[in-house]
C-alpha atoms as a PDB file:
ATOM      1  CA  UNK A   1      10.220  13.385 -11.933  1.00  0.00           C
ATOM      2  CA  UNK A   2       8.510  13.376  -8.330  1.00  0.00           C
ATOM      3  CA  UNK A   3       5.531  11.365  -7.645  1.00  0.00           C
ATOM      4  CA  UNK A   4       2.382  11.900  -5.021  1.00  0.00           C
ATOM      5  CA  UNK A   5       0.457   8.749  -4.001  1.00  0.00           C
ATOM      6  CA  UNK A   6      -2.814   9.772  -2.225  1.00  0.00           C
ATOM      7  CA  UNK A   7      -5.014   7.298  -0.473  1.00  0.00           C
ATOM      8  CA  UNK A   8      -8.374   7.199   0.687  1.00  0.00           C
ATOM      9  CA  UNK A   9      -9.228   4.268   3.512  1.00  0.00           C
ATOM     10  CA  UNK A  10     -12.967   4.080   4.400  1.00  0.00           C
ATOM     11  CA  UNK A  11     -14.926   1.347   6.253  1.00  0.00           C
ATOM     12  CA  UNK A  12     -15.260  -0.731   2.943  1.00  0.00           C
ATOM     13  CA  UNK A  13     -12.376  -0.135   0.622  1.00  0.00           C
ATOM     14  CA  UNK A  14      -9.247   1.655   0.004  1.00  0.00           C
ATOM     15  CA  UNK A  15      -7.950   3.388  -2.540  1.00  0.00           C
ATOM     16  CA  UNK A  16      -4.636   4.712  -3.525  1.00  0.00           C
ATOM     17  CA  UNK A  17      -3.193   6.853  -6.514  1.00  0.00           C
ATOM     18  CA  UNK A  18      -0.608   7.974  -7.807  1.00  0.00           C
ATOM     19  CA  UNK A  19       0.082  11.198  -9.782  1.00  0.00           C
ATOM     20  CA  UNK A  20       2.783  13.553 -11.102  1.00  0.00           C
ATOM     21  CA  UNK A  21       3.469  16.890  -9.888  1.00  0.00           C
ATOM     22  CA  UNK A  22       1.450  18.080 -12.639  1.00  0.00           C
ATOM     23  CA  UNK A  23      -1.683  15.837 -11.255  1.00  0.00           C
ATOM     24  CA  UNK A  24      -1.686  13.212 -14.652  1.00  0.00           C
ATOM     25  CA  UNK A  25      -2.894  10.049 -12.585  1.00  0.00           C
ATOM     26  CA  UNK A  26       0.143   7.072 -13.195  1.00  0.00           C
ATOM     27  CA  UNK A  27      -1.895   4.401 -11.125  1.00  0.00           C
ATOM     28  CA  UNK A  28      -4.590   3.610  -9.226  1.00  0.00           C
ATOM     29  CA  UNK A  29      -5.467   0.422  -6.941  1.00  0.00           C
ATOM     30  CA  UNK A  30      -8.407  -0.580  -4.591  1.00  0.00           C
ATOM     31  CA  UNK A  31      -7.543  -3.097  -1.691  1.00  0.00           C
ATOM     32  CA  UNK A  32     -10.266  -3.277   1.165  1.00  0.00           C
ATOM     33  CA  UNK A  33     -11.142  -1.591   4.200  1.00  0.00           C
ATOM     34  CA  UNK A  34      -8.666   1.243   5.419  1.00  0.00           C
ATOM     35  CA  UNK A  35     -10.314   2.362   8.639  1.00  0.00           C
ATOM     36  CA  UNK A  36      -7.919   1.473  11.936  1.00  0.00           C
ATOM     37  CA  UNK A  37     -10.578   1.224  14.001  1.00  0.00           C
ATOM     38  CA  UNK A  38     -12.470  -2.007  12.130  1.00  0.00           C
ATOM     39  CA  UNK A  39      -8.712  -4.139  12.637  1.00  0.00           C
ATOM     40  CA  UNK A  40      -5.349  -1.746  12.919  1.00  0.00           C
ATOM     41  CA  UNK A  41      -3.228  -4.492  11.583  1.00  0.00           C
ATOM     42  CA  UNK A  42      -5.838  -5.508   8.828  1.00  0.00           C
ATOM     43  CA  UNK A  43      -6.303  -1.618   7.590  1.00  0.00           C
ATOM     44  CA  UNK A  44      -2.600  -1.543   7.812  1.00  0.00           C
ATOM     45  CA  UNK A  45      -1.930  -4.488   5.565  1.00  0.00           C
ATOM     46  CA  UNK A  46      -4.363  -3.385   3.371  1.00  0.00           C
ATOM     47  CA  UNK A  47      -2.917   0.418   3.299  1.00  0.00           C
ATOM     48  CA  UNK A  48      -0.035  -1.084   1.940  1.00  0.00           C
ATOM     49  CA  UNK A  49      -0.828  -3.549  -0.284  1.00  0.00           C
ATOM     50  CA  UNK A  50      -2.894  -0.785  -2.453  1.00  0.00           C
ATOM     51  CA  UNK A  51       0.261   1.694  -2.160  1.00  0.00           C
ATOM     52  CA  UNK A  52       2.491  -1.595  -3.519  1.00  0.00           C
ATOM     53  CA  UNK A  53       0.805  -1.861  -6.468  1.00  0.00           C
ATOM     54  CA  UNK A  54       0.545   1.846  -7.302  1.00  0.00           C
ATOM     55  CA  UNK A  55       4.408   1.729  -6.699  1.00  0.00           C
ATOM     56  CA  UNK A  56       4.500  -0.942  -9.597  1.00  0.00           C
ATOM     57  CA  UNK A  57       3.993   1.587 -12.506  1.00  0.00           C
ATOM     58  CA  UNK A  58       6.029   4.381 -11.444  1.00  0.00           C
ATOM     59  CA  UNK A  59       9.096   4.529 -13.147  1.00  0.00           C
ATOM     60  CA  UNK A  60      12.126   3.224 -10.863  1.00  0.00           C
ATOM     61  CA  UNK A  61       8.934   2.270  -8.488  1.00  0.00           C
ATOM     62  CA  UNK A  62       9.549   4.987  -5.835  1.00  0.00           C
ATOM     63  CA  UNK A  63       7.342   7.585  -4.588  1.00  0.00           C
ATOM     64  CA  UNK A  64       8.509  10.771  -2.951  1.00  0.00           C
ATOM     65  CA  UNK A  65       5.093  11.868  -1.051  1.00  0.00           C
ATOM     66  CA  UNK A  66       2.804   9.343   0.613  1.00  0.00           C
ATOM     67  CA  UNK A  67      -0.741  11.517   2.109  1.00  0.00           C
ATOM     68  CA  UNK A  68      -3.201   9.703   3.589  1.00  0.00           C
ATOM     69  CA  UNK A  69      -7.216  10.272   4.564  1.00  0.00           C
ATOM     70  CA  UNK A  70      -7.843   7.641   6.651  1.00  0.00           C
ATOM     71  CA  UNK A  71     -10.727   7.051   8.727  1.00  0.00           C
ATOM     72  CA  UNK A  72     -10.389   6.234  13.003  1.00  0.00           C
ATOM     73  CA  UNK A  73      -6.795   7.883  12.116  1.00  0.00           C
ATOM     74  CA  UNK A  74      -7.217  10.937  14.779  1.00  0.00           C
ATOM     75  CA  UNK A  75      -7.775   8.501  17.522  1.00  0.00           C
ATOM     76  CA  UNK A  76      -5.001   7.388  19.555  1.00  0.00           C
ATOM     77  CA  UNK A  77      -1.573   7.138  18.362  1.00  0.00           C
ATOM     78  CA  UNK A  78      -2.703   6.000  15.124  1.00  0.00           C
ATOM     79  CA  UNK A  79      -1.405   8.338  12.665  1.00  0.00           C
ATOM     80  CA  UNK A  80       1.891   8.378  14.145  1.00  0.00           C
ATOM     81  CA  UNK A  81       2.157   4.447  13.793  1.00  0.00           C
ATOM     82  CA  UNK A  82       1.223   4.796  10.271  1.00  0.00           C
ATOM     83  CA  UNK A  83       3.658   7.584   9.119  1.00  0.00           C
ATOM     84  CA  UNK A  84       6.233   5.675  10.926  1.00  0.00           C
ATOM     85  CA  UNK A  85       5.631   2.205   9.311  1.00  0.00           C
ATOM     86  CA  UNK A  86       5.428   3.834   5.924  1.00  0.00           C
ATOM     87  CA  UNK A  87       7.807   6.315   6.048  1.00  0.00           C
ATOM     88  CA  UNK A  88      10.149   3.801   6.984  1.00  0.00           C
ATOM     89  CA  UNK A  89       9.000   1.337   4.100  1.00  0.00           C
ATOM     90  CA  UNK A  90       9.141   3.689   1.220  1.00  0.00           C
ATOM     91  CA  UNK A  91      11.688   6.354   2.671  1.00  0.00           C
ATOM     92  CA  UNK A  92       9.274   8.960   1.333  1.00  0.00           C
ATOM     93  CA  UNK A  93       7.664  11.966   3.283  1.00  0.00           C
ATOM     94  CA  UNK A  94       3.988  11.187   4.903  1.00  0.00           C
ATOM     95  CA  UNK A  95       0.945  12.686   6.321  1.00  0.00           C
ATOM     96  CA  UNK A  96      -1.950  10.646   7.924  1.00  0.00           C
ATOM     97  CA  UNK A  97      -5.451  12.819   8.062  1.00  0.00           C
ATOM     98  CA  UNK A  98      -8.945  12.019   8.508  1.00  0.00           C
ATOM     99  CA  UNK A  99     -10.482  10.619   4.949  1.00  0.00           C
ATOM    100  CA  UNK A 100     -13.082  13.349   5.175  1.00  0.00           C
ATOM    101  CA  UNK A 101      -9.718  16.216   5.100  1.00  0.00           C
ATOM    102  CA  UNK A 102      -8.798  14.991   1.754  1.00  0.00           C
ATOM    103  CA  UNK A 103     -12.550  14.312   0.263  1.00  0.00           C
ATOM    104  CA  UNK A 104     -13.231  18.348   1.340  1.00  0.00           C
ATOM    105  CA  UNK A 105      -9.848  19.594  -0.574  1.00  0.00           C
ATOM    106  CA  UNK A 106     -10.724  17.238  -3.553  1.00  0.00           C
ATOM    107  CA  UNK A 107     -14.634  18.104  -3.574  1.00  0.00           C
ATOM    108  CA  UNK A 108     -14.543  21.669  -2.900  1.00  0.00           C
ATOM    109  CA  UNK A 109     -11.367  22.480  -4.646  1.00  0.00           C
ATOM    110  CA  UNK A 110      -9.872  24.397  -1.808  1.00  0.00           C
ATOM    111  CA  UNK A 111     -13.043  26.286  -0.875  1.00  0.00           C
ATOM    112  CA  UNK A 112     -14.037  26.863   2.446  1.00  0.00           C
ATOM    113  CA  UNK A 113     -16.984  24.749   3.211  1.00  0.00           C
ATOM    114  CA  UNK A 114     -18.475  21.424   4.700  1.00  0.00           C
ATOM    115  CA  UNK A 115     -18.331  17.495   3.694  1.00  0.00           C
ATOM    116  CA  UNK A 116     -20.190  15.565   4.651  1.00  0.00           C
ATOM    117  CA  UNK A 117     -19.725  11.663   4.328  1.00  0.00           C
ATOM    118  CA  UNK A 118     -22.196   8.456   4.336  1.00  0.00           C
ATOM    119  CA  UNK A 119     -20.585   5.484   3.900  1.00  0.00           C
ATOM    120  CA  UNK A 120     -20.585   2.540   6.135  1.00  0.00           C
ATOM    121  CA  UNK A 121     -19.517   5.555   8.253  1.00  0.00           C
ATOM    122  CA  UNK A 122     -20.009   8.686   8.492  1.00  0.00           C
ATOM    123  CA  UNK A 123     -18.424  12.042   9.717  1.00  0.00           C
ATOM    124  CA  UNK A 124     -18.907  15.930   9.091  1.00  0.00           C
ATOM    125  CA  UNK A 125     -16.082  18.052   8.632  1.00  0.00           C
ATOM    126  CA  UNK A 126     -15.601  22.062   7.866  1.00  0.00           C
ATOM    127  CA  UNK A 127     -12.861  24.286   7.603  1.00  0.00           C
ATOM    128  CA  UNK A 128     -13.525  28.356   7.743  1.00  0.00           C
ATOM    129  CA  UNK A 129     -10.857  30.905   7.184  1.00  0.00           C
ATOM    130  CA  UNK A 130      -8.119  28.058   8.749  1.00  0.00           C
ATOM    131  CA  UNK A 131     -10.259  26.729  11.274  1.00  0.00           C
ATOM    132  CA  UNK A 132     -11.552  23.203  11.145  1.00  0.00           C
ATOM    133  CA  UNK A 133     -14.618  21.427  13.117  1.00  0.00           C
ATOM    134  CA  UNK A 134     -15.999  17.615  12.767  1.00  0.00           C
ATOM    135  CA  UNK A 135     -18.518  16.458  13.987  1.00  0.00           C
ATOM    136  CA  UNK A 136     -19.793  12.719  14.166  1.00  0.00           C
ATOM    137  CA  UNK A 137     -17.226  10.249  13.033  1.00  0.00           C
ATOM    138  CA  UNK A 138     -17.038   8.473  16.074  1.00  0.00           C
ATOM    139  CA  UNK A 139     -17.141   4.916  15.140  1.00  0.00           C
ATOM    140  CA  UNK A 140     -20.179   2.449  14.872  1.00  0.00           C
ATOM    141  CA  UNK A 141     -19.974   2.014  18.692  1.00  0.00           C
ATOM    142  CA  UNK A 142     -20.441   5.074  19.582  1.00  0.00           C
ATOM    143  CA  UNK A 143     -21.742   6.838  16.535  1.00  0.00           C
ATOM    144  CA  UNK A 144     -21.844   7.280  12.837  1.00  0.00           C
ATOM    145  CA  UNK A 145     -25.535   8.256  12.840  1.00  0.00           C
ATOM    146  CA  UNK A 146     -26.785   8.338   9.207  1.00  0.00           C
ATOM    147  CA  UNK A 147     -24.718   5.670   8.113  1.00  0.00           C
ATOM    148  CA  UNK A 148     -24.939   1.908   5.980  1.00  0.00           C
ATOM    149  CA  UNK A 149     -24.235   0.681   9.451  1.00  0.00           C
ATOM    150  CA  UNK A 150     -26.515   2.772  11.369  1.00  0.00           C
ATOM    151  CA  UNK A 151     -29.250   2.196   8.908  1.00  0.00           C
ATOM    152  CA  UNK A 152     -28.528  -1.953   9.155  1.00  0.00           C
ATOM    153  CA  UNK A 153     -28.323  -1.813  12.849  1.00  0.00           C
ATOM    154  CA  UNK A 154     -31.429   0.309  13.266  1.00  0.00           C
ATOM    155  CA  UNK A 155     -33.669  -2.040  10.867  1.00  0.00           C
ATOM    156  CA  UNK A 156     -31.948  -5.189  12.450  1.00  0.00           C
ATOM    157  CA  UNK A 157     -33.184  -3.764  16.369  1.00  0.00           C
ATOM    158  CA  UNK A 158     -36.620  -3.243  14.980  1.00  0.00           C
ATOM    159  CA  UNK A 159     -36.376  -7.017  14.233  1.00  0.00           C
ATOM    160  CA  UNK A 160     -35.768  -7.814  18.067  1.00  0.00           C
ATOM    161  CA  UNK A 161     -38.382  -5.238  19.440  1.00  0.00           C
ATOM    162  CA  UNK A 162     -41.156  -7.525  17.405  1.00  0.00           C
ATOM    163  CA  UNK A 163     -39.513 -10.695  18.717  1.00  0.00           C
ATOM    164  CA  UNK A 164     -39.740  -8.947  22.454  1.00  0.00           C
ATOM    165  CA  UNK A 165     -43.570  -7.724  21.416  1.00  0.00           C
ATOM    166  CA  UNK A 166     -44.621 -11.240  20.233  1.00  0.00           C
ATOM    167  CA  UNK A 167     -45.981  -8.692  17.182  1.00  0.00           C
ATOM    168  CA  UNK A 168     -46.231 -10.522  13.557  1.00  0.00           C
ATOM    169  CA  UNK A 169     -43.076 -10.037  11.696  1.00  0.00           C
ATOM    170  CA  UNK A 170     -43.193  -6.874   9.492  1.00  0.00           C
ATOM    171  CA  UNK A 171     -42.527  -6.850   5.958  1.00  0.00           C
ATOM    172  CA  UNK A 172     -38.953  -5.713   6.175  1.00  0.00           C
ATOM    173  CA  UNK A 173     -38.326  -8.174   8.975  1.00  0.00           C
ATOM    174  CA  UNK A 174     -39.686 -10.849   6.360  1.00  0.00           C
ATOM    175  CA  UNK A 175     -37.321  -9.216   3.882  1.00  0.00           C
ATOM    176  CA  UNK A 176     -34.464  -8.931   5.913  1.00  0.00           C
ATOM    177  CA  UNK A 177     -34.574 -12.375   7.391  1.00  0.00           C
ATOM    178  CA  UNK A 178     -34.741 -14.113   3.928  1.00  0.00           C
ATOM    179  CA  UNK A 179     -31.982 -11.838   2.992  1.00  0.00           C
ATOM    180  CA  UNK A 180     -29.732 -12.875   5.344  1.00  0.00           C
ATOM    181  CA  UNK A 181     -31.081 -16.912   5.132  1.00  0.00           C
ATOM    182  CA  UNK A 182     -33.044 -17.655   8.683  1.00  0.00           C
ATOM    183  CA  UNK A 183     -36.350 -18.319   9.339  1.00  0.00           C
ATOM    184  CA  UNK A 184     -36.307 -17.316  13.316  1.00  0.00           C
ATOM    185  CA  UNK A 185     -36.068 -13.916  14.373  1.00  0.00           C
ATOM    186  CA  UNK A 186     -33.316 -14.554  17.516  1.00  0.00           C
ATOM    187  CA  UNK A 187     -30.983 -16.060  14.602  1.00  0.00           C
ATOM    188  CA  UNK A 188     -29.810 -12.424  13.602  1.00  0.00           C
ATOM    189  CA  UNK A 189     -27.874 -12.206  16.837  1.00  0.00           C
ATOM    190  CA  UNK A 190     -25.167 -15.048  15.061  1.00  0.00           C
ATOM    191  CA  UNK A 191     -24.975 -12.498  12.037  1.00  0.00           C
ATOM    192  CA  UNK A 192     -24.773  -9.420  13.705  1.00  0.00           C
ATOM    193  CA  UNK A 193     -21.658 -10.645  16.029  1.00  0.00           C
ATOM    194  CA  UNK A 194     -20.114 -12.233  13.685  1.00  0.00           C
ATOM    195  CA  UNK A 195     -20.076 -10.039  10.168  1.00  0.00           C
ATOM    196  CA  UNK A 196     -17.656  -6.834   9.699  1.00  0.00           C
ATOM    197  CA  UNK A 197     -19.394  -3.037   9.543  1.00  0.00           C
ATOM    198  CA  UNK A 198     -19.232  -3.686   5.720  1.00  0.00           C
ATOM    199  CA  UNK A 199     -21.044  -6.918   5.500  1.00  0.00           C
ATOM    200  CA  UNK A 200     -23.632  -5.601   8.163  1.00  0.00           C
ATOM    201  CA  UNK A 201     -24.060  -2.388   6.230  1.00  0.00           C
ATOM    202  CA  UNK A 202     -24.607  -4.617   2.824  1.00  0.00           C
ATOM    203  CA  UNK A 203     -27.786  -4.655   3.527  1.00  0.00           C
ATOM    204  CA  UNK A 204     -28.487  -1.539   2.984  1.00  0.00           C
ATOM    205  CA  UNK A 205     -29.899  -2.016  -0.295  1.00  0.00           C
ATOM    206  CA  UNK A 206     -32.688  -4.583   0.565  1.00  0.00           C
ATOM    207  CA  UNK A 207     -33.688  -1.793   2.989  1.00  0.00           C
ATOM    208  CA  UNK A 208     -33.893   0.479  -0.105  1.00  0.00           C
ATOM    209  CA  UNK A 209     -35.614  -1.736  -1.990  1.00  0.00           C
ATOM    210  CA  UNK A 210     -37.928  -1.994   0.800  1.00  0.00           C
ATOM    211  CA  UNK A 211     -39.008   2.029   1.009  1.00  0.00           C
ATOM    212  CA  UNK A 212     -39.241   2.249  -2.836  1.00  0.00           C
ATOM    213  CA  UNK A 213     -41.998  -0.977  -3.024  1.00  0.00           C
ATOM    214  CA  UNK A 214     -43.851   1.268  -0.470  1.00  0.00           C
ATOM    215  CA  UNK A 215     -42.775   0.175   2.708  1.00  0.00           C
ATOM    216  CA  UNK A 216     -43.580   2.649   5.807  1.00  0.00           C
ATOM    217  CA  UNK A 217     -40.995   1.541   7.876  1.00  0.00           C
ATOM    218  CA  UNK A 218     -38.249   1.461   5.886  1.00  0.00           C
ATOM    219  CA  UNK A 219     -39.016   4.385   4.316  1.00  0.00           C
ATOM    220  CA  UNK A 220     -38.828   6.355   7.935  1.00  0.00           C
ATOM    221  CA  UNK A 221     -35.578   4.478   8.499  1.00  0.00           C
ATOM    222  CA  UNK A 222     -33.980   5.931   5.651  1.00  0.00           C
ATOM    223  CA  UNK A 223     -35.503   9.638   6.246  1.00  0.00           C
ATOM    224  CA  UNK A 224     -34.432   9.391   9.822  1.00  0.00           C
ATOM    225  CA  UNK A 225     -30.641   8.563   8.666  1.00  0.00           C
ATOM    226  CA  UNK A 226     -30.832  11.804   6.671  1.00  0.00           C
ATOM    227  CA  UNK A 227     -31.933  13.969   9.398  1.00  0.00           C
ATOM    228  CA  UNK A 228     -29.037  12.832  11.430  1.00  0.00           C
ATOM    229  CA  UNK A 229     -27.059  13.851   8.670  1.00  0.00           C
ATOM    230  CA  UNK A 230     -28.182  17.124   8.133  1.00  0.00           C
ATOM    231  CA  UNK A 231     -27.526  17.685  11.592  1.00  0.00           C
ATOM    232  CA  UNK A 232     -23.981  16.821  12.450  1.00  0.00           C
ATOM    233  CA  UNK A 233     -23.931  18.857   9.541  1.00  0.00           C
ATOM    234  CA  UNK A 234     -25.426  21.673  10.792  1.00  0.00           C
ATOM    235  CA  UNK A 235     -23.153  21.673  14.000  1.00  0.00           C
ATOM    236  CA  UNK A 236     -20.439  22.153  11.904  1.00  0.00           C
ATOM    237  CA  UNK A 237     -21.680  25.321  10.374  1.00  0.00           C
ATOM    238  CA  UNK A 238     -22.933  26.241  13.667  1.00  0.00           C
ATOM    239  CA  UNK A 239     -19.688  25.721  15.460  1.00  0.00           C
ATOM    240  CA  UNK A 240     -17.637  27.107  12.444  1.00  0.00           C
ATOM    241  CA  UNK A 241     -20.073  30.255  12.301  1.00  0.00           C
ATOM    242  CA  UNK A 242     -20.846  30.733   8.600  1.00  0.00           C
ATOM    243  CA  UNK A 243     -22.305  34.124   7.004  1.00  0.00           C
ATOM    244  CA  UNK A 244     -21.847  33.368   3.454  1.00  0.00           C
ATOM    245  CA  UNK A 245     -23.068  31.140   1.439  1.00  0.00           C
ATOM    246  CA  UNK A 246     -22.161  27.953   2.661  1.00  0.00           C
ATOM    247  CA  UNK A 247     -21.184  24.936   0.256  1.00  0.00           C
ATOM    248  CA  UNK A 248     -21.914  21.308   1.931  1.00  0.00           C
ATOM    249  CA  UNK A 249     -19.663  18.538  -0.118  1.00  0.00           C
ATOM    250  CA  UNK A 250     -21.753  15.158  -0.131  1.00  0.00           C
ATOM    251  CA  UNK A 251     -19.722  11.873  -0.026  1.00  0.00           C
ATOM    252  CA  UNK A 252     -20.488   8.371  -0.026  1.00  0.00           C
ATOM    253  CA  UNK A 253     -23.271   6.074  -1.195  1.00  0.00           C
ATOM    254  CA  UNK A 254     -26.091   6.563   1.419  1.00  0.00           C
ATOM    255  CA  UNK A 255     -26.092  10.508   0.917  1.00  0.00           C
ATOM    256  CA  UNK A 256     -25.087  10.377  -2.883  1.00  0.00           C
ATOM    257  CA  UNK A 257     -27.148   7.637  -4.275  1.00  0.00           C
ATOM    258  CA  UNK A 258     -29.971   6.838  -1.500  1.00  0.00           C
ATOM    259  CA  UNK A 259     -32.800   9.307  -2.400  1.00  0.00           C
ATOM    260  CA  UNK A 260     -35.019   9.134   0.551  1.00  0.00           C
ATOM    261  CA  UNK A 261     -31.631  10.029   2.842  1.00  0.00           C
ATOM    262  CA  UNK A 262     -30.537  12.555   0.355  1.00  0.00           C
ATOM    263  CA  UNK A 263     -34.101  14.525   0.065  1.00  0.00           C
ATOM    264  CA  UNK A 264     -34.259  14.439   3.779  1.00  0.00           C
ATOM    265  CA  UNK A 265     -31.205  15.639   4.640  1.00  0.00           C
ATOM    266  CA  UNK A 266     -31.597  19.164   2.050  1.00  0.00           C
ATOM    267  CA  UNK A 267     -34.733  19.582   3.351  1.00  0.00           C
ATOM    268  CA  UNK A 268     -33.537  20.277   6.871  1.00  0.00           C
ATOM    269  CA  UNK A 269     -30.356  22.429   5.604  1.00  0.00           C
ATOM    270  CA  UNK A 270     -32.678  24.232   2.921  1.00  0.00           C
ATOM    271  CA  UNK A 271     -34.989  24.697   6.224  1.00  0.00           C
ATOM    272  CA  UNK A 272     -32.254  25.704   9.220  1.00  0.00           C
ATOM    273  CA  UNK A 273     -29.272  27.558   6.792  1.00  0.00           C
ATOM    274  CA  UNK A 274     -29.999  30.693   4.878  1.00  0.00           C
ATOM    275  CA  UNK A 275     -27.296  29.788   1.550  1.00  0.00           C
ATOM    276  CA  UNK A 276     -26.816  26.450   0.843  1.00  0.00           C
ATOM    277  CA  UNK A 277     -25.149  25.218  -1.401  1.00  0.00           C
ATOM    278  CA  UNK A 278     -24.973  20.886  -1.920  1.00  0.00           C
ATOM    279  CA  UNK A 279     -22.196  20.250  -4.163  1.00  0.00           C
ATOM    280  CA  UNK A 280     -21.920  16.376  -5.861  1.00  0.00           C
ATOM    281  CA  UNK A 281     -19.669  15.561  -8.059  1.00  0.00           C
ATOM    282  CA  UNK A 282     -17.814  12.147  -9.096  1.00  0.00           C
ATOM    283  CA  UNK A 283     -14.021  12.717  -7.822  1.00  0.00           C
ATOM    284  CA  UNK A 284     -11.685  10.665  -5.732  1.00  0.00           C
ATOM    285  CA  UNK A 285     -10.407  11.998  -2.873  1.00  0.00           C
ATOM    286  CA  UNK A 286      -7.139  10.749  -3.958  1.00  0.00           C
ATOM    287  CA  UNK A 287      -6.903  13.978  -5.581  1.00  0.00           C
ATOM    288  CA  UNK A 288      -7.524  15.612  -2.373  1.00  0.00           C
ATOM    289  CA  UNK A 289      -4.804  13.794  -1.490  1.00  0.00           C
ATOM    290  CA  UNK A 290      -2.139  15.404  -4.146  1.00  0.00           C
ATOM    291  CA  UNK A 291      -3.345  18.498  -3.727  1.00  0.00           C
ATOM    292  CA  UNK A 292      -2.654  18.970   0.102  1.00  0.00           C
ATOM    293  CA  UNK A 293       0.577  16.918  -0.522  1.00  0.00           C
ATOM    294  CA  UNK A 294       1.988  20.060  -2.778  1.00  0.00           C
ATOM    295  CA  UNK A 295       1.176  22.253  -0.094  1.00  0.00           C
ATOM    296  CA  UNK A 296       2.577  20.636   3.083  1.00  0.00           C
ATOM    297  CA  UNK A 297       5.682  19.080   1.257  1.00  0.00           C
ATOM    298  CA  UNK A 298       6.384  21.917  -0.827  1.00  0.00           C
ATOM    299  CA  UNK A 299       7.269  20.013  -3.551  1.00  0.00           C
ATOM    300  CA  UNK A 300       7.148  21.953  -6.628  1.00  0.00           C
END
């Protein structure tokens, strides 16, 4: 018997699995963060750790594919790095892709089509009759409009434009601040330099809270993430030229479980895009994972 172990490494967690050739799931495990570009050698200790305890409930504990969707991976000589650690660890074929390649092939089921993920990151990414386009993805110094992080980041530097203003604190500043424990509005500068992209984008849900008790400003916030979204999105499709209907995969918690975002984001597809199509459903890439694995290691 051969066995597949697919994982999926985002800003926040990682998960592997591990499945037969027939795609019955053996083992699963969830380790944290998985994107290189938060700490190489952290994401890389983590990687393994959640492939290690896969291993543990496959029969004579080897696998014989290893395929990876791993975000910052395309940058650099990442991917390479990877393969090579953990091809040499396991002795077991591996492929390193962006995590949005395997959430496409897992969401779609092969179609042709876009994903589109909001997680602590974010990234757009299409394929069309063999040809791929991203778009966004860059990393929270550069990028990943839409995202927890953006969102966090965004709320956090309307904090220091009141400070600069000498205005009253709003009511998401109050919020925010007692969130996070400090009374003056300067203090944010020791959280925001010293927390991870995950712990910065954890307070996304205040935020939430925020819009839904009626707050303005934090409702705009959210419905401003969501037209970023929709449009890295739409220079996908653009760039990828489209004529039929187009499905758009959503992934990740801000675009699958933040209304305001969500909303916004259709409306501007529904409003640009003749036929759309937003697909949602509740599957782990991991099996995105297993089924590009068959393909590019021919393994059946």
């Amino acid at each position: 018997m051969k066995y597949i172990i697919g994982v999926d490494g985002g800003g926040t967690k990682t998960e592997a699995a591990a499945y037969n050739l027939e795609g019955k799931l053996i083992s699963t495990a969830t380790t944290s963060f998985g994107n290189v570009l938060v700490s190489e050698e952290e994401a890389i200790k983590n990687i393994i750790e959640a492939i290690d305890q896969c291993i543990l409930k496959i029969p004579d504990r080897k696998t014989d594919a290893l395929y990876l969707g791993l975000a910052g991976s395309e940058y650099g000589n990442v991917s390479v790095t990877i393969s090579n650690i953990l091809s040499n660890r396991y002795n077991s074929k591996v492929k390193v892709v962006n995590d949005s390649v395997i959430a496409l092939a897992s969401l779609l089921k092969g179609k042709d089509g876009i994903l589109t993920i909001s997680g602590t990151g974010s990234i757009s990414y299409g394929i069309r009759n063999g040809i791929t386009k991203s778009a966004g993805g860059w990393g929270n110094l550069l990028g990943d409009e839409g995202s927890g992080y953006y969102i966090a980041i965004e709320a956090l530097k309307l904090i220091t434009k009141e400070e600069d203003s000498d205005k009253i604190n709003s009511k998401l500043t109050n919020v925010l601040l007692n969130k996070l424990g400090v009374e003056n509005r300067r203090d944010i500068i020791n959280f925001v330099y010293s927390k991870t992209k995950g712990e910065i984008a954890a307070l996304v849900p205040t935020i939430v809270e925020c819009a839904r008790d009626g707050d303005i400003i934090a409702e705009k916030l959210l419905k401003k993430s969501g037209k970023e979204l929709a449009q890295i999105t739409l220079k996908v499709y653009q760039s990828l030229s489209f004529k039929e209907t187009v499905y758009v995969g959503v992934k990740g918690s801000i675009l699958t479980k933040v209304s305001f975002v969500r909303d916004e984001f259709e409306k501007v597809l529904n409003r640009t895009i003749a036929k759309v199509e937003v697909v949602d459903e509740e599957v782990s890439p991991t099996l995105g994972a297993y089924y590009l694995a068959l393909k590019e290691f021919d393994l059946q």
